[in-house]
N, C-alpha and C. Protein backbone atom coordinates (compact mmCIF):
# COMPACT_ATOMS: atom_id res chain seq x y z
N UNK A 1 12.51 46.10 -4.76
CA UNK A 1 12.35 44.79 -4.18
C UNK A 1 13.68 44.06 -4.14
N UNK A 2 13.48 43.17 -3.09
CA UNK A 2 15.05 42.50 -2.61
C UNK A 2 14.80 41.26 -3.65
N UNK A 3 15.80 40.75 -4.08
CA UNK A 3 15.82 39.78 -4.99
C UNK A 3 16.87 38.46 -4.08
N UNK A 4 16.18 37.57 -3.78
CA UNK A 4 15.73 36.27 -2.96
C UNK A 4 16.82 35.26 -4.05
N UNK A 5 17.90 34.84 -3.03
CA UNK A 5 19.11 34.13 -3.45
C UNK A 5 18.53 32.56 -2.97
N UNK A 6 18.16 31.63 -4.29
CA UNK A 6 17.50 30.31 -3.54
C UNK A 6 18.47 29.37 -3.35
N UNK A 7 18.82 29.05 -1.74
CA UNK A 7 19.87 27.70 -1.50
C UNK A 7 19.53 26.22 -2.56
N UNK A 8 20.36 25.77 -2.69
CA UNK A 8 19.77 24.32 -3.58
C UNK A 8 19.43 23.46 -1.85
N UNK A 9 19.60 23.88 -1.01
CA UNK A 9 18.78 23.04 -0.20
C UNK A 9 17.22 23.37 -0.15
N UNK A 10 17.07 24.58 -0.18
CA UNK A 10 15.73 25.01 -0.41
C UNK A 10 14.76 24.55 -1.87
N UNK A 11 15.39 24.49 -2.78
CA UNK A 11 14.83 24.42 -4.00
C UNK A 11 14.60 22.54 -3.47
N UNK A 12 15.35 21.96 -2.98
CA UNK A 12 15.32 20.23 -2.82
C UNK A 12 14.89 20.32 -2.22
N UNK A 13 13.95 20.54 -1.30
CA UNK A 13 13.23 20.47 -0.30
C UNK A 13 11.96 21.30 -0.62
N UNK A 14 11.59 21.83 -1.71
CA UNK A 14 10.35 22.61 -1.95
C UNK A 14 10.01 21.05 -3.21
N UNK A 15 10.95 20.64 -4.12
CA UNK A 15 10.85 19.83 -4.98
C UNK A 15 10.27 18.73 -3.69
N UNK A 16 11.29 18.03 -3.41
CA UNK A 16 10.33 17.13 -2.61
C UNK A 16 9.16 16.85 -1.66
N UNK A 17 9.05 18.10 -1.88
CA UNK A 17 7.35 18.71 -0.89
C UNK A 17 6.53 18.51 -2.23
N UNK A 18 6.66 19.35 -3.34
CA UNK A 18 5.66 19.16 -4.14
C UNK A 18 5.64 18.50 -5.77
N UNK A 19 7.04 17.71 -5.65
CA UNK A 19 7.44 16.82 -6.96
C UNK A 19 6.87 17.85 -7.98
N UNK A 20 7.65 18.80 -7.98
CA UNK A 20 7.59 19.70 -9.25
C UNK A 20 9.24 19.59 -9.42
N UNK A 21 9.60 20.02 -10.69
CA UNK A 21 10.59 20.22 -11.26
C UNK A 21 11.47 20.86 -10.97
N UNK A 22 13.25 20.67 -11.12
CA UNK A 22 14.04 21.84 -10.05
C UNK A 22 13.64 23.65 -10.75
N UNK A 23 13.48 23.57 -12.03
CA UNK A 23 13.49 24.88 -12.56
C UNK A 23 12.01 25.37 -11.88
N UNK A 24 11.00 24.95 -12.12
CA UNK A 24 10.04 25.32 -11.65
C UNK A 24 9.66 25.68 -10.18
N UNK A 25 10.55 24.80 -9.37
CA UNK A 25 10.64 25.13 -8.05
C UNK A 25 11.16 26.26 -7.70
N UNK A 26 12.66 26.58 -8.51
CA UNK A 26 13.42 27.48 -8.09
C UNK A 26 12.69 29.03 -8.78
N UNK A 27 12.25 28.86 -9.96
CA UNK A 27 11.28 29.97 -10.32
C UNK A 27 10.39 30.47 -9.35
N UNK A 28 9.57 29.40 -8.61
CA UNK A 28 8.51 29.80 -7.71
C UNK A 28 8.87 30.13 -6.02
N UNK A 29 9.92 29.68 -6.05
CA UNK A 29 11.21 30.56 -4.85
C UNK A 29 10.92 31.76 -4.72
N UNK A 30 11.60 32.17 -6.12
CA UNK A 30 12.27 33.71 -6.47
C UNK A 30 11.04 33.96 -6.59
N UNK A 31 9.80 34.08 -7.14
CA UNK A 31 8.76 34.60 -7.46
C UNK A 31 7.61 34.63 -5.83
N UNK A 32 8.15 34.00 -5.14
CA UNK A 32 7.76 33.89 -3.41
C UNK A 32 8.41 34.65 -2.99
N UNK A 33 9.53 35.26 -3.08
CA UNK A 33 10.60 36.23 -2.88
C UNK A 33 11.48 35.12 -1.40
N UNK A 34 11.41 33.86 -1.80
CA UNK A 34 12.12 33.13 -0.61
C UNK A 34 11.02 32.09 0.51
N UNK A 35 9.56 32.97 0.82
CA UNK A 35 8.85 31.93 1.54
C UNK A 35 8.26 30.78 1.31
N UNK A 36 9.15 29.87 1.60
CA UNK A 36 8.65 28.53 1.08
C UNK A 36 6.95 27.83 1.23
N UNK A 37 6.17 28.43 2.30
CA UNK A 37 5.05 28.23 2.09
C UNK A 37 4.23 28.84 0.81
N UNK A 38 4.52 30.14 0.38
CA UNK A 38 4.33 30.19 -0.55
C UNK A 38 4.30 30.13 -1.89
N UNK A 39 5.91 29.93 -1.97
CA UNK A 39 6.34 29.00 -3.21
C UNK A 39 5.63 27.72 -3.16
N UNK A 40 5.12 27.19 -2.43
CA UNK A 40 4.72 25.92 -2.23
C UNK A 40 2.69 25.97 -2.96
N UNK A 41 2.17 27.13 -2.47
CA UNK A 41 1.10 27.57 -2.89
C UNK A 41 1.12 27.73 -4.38
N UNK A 42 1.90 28.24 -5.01
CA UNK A 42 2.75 28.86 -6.27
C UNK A 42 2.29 27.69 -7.32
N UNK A 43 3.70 26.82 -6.63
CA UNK A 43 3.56 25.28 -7.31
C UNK A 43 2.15 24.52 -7.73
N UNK A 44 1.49 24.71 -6.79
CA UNK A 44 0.11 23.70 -6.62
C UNK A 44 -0.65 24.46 -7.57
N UNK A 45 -0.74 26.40 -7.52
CA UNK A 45 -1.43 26.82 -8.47
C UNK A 45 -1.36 26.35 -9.89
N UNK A 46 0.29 26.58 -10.38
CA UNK A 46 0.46 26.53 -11.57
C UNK A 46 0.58 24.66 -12.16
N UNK A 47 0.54 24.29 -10.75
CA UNK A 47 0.72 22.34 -11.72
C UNK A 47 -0.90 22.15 -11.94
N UNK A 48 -1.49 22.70 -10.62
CA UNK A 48 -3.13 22.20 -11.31
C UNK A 48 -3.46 22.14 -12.52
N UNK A 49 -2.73 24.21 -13.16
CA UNK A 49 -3.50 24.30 -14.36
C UNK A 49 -2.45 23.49 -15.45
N UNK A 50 -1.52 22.86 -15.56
CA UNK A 50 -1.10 21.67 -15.74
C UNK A 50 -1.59 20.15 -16.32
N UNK A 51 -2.30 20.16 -14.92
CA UNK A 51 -3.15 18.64 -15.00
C UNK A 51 -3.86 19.06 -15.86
N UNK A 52 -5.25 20.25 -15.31
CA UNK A 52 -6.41 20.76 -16.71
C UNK A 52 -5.87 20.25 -18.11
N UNK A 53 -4.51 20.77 -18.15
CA UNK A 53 -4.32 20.87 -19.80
C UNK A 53 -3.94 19.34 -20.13
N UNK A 54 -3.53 18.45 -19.44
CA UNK A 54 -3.32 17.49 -19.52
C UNK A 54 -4.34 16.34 -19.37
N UNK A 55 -5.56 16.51 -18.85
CA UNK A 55 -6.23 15.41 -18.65
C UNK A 55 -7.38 15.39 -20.17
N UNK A 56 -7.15 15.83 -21.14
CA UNK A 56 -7.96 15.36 -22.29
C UNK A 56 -6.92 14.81 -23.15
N UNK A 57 -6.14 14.46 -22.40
CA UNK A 57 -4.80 13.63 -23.90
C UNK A 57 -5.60 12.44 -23.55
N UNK A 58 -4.98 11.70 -24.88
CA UNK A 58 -5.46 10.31 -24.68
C UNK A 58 -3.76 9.44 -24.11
N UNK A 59 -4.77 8.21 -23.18
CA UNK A 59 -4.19 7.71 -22.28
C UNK A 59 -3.99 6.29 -22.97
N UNK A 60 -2.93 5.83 -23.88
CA UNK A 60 -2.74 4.70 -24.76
C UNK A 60 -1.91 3.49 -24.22
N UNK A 61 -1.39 3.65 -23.28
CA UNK A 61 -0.28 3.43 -22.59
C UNK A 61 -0.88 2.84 -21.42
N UNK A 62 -0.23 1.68 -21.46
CA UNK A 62 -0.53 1.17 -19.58
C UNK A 62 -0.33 0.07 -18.68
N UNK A 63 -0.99 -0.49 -17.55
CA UNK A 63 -0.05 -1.31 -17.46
C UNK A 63 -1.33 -2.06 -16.29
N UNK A 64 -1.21 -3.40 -15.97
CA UNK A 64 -1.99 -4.43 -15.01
C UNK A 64 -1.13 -4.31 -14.02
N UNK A 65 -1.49 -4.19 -12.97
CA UNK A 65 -0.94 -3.96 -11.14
C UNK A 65 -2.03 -4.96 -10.51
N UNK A 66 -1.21 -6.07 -9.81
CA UNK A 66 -2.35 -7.33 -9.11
C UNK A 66 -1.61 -6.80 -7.84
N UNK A 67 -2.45 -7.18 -7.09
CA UNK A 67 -2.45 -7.15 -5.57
C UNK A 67 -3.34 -8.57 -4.60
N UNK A 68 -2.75 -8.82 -3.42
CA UNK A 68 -3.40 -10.27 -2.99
C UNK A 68 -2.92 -9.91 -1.80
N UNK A 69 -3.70 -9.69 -1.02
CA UNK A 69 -3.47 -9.26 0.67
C UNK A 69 -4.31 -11.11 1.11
N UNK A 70 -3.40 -11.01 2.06
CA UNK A 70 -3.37 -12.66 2.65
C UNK A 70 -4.57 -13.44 2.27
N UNK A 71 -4.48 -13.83 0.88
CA UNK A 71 -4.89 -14.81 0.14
C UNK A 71 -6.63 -14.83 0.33
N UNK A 72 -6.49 -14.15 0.36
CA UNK A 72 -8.46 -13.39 0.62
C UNK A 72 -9.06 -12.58 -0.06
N UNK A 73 -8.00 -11.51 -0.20
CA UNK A 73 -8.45 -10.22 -1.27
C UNK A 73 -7.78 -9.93 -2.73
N UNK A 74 -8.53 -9.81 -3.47
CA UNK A 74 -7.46 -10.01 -4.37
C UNK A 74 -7.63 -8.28 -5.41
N UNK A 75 -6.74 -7.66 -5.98
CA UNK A 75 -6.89 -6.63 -6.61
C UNK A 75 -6.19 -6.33 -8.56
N UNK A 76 -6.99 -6.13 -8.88
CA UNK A 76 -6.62 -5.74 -10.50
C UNK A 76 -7.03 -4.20 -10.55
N UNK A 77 -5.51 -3.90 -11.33
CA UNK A 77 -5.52 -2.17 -11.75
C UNK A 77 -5.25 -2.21 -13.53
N UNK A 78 -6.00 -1.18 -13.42
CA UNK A 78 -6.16 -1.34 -15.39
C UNK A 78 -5.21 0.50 -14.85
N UNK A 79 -4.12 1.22 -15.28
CA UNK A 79 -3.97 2.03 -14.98
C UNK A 79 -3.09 2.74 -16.18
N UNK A 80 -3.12 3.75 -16.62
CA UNK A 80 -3.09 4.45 -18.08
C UNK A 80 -2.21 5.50 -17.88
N UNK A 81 -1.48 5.71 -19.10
CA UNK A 81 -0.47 7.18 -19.52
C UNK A 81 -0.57 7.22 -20.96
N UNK A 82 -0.05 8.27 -21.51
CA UNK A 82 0.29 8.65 -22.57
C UNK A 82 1.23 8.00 -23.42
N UNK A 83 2.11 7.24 -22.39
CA UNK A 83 3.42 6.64 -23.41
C UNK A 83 4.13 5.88 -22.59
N UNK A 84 4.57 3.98 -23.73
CA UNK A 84 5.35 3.74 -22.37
C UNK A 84 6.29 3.75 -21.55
N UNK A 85 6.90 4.94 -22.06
CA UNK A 85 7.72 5.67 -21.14
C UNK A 85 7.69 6.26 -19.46
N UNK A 86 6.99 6.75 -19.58
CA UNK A 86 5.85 7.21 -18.46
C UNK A 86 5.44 5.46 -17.82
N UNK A 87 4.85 5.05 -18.85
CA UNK A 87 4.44 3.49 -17.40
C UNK A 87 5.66 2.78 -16.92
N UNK A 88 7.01 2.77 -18.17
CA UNK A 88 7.40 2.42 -17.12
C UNK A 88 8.43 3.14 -16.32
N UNK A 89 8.20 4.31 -15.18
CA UNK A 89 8.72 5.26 -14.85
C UNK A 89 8.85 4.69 -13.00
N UNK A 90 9.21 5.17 -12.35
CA UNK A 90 9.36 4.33 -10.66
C UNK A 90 7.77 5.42 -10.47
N UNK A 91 7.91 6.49 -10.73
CA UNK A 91 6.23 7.39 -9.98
C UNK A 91 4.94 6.32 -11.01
N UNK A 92 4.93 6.31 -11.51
CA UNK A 92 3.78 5.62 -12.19
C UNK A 92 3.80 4.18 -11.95
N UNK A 93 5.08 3.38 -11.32
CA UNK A 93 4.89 2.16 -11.25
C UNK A 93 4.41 2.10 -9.75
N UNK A 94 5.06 3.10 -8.93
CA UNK A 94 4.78 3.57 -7.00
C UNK A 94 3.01 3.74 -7.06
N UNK A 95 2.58 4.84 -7.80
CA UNK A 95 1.11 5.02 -8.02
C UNK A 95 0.55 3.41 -7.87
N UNK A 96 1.16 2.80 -9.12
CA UNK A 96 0.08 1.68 -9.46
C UNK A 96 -0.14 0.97 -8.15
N UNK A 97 0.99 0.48 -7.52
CA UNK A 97 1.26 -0.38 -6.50
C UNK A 97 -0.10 0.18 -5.34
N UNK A 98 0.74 1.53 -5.00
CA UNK A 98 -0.39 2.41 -3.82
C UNK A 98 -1.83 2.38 -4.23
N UNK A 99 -2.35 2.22 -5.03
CA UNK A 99 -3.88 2.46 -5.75
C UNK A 99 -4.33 0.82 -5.69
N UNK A 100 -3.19 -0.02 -5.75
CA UNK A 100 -3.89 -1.34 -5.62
C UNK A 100 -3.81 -1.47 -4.16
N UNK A 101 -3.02 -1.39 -3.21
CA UNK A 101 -3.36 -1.05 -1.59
C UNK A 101 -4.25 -0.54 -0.87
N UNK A 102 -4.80 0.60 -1.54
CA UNK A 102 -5.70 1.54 -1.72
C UNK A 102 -7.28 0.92 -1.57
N UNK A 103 -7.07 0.44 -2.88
CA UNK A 103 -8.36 -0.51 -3.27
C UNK A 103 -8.69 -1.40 -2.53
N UNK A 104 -7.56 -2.31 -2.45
CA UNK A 104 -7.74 -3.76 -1.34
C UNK A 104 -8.38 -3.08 0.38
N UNK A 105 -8.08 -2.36 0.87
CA UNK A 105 -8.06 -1.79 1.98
C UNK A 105 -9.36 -0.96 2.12
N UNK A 106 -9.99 -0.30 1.32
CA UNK A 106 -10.76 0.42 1.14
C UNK A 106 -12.38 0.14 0.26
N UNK A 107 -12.05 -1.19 -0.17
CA UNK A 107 -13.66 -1.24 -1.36
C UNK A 107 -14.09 -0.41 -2.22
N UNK A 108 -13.62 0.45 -2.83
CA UNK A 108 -14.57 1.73 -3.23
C UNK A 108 -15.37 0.58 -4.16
N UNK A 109 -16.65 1.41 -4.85
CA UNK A 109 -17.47 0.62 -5.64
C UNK A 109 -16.98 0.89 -6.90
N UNK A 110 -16.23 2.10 -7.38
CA UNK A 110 -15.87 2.07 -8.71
C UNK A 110 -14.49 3.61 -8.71
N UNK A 111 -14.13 3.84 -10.37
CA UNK A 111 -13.08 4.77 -10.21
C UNK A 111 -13.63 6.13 -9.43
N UNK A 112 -14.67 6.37 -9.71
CA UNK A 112 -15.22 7.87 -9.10
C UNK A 112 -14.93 7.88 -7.30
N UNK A 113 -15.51 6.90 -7.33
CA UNK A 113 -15.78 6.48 -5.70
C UNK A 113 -14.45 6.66 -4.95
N UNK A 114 -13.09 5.81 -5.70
CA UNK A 114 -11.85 5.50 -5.37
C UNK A 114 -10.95 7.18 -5.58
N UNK A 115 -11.65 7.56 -6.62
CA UNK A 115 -10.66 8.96 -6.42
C UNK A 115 -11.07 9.81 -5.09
N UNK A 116 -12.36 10.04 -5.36
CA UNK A 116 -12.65 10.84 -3.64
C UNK A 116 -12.43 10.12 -2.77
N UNK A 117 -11.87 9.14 -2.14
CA UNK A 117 -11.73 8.47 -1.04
C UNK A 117 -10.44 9.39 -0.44
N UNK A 118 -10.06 9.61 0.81
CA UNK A 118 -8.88 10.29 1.73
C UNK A 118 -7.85 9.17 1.13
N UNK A 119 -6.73 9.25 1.17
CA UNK A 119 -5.92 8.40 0.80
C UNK A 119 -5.35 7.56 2.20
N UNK A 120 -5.22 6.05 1.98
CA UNK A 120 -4.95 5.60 3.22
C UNK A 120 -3.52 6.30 4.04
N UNK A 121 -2.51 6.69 3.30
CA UNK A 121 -1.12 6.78 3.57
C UNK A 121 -1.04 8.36 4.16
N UNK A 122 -2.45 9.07 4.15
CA UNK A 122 -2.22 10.67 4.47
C UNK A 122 -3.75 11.17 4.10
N UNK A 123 -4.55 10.62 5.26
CA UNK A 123 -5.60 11.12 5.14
C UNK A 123 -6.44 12.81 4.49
N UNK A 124 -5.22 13.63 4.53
CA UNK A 124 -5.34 14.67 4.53
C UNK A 124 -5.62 14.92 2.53
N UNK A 125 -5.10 14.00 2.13
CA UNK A 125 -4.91 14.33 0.45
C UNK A 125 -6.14 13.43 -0.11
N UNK A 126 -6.97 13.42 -1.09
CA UNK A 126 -7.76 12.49 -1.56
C UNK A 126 -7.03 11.46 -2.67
N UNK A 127 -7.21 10.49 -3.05
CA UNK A 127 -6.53 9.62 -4.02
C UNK A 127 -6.39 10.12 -5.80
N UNK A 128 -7.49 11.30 -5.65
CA UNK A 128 -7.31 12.08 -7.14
C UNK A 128 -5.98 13.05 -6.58
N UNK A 129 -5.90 13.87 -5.27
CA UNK A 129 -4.85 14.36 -5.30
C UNK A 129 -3.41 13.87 -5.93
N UNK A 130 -3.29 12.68 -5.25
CA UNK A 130 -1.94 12.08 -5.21
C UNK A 130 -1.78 11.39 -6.72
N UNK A 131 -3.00 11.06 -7.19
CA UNK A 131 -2.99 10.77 -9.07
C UNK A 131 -2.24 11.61 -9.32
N UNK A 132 -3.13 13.32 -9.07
CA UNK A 132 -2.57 14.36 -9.99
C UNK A 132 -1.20 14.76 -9.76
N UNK A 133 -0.61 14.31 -8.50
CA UNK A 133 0.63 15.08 -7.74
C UNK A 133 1.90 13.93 -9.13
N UNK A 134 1.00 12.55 -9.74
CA UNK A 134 2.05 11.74 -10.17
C UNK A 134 1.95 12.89 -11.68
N UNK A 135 0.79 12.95 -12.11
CA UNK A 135 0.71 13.70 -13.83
C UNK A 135 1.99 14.91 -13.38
N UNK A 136 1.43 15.58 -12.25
CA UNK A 136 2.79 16.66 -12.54
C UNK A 136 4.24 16.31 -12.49
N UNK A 137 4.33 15.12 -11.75
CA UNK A 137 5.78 14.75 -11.84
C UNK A 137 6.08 13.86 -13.15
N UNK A 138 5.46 13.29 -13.97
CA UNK A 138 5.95 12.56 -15.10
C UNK A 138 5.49 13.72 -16.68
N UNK A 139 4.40 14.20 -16.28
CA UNK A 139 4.15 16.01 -17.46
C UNK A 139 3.79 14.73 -18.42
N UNK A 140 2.56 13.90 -18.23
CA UNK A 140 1.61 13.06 -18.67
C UNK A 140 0.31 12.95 -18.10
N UNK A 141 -0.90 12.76 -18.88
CA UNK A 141 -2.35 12.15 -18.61
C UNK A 141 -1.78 10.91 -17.62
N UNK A 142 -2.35 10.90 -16.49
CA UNK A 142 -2.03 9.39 -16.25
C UNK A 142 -4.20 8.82 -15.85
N UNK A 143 -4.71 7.76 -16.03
CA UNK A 143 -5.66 8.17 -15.66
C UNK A 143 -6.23 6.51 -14.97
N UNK A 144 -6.84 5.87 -14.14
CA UNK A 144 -7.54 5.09 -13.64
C UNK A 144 -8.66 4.72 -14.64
N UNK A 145 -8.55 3.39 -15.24
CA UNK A 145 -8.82 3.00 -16.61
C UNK A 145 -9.95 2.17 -15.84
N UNK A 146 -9.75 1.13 -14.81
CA UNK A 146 -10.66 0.35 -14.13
C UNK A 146 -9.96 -0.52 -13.11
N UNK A 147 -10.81 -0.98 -12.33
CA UNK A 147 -9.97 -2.15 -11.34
C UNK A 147 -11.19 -3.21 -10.58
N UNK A 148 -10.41 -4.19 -10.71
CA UNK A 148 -11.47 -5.51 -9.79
C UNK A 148 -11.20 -5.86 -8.84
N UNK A 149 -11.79 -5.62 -8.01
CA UNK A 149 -11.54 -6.38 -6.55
C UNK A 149 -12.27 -7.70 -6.17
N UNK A 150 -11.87 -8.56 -5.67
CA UNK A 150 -12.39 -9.74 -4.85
C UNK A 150 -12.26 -9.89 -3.56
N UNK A 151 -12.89 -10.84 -3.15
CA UNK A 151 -12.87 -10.80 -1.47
C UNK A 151 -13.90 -12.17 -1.39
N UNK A 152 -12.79 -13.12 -0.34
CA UNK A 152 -13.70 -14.32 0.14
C UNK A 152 -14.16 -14.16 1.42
């Protein structure tokens, strides 16, 4: 077998497709033998089982995200990590923001409801996707604790 020389443009551009890590990216390169669709498959396999191992930590950590779309709607995020390191990180503070947009825009009736919803920004992903896409990029529980919405 030919052994697959990974450009660092390739490895930055598989990372920013699937906010995995440069080592991990470039592992799943070489282990694709170079096809980035499948390194890309690779990634998603091995971060899922990731999240698994990660979503029974406890989530101690966290932080209130308000939202107020033209003085009508109003939104509260109760939103959780492991440490506050992680909350206060730019992916976990981006999450909070998007999940209160999310909410305002969308009604769900509660967290269950709000994770299966399509995500407004890329219909194609559900809002648990893009949770889990943040746990693999910060390698923390992050988890949707609660949120209130209003509306006059």
């Amino acid at each position: 077998m030919k052994e697959h020389k990974q450009s660092i443009e390739d490895i930055q551009k598989l990372r920013e497709t699937t906010g995995a890590g440069v080592m991990e990216c470039k592992q799943a390169l070489a282990d694709a033998h170079g096809e980035f669709d499948a390194a890309v498959r690779l990634i998603h396999e091995r971060g899922f089982a990731k999240v698994e191992k990660r979503a029974g930590r406890e989530t101690g950590a966290g932080l209130i995200q308000s939202y107020i779309h033209n003085e009508r709607i109003g939104v509260l995020l109760d939103l959780r990590a492991e440490t506050d390191f992680v909350v206060r990180s730019d992916p976990f503070r981006e999450l909070a923001r998007e999940l209160t947009l999310q909410i305002s825009a969308m009604a769900p009736k509660d967290v269950h409801a709000l994770l299966k919803q399509p995500y407004i920004r890329d219909e194609s992903k559900t809002v648990e996707a893009v949770v889990n896409e943040v746990i693999r990029r910060v390698g923390e529980n992050v988890r949707i604790n609660n949120f209130y919405r209003m509306e006059l």
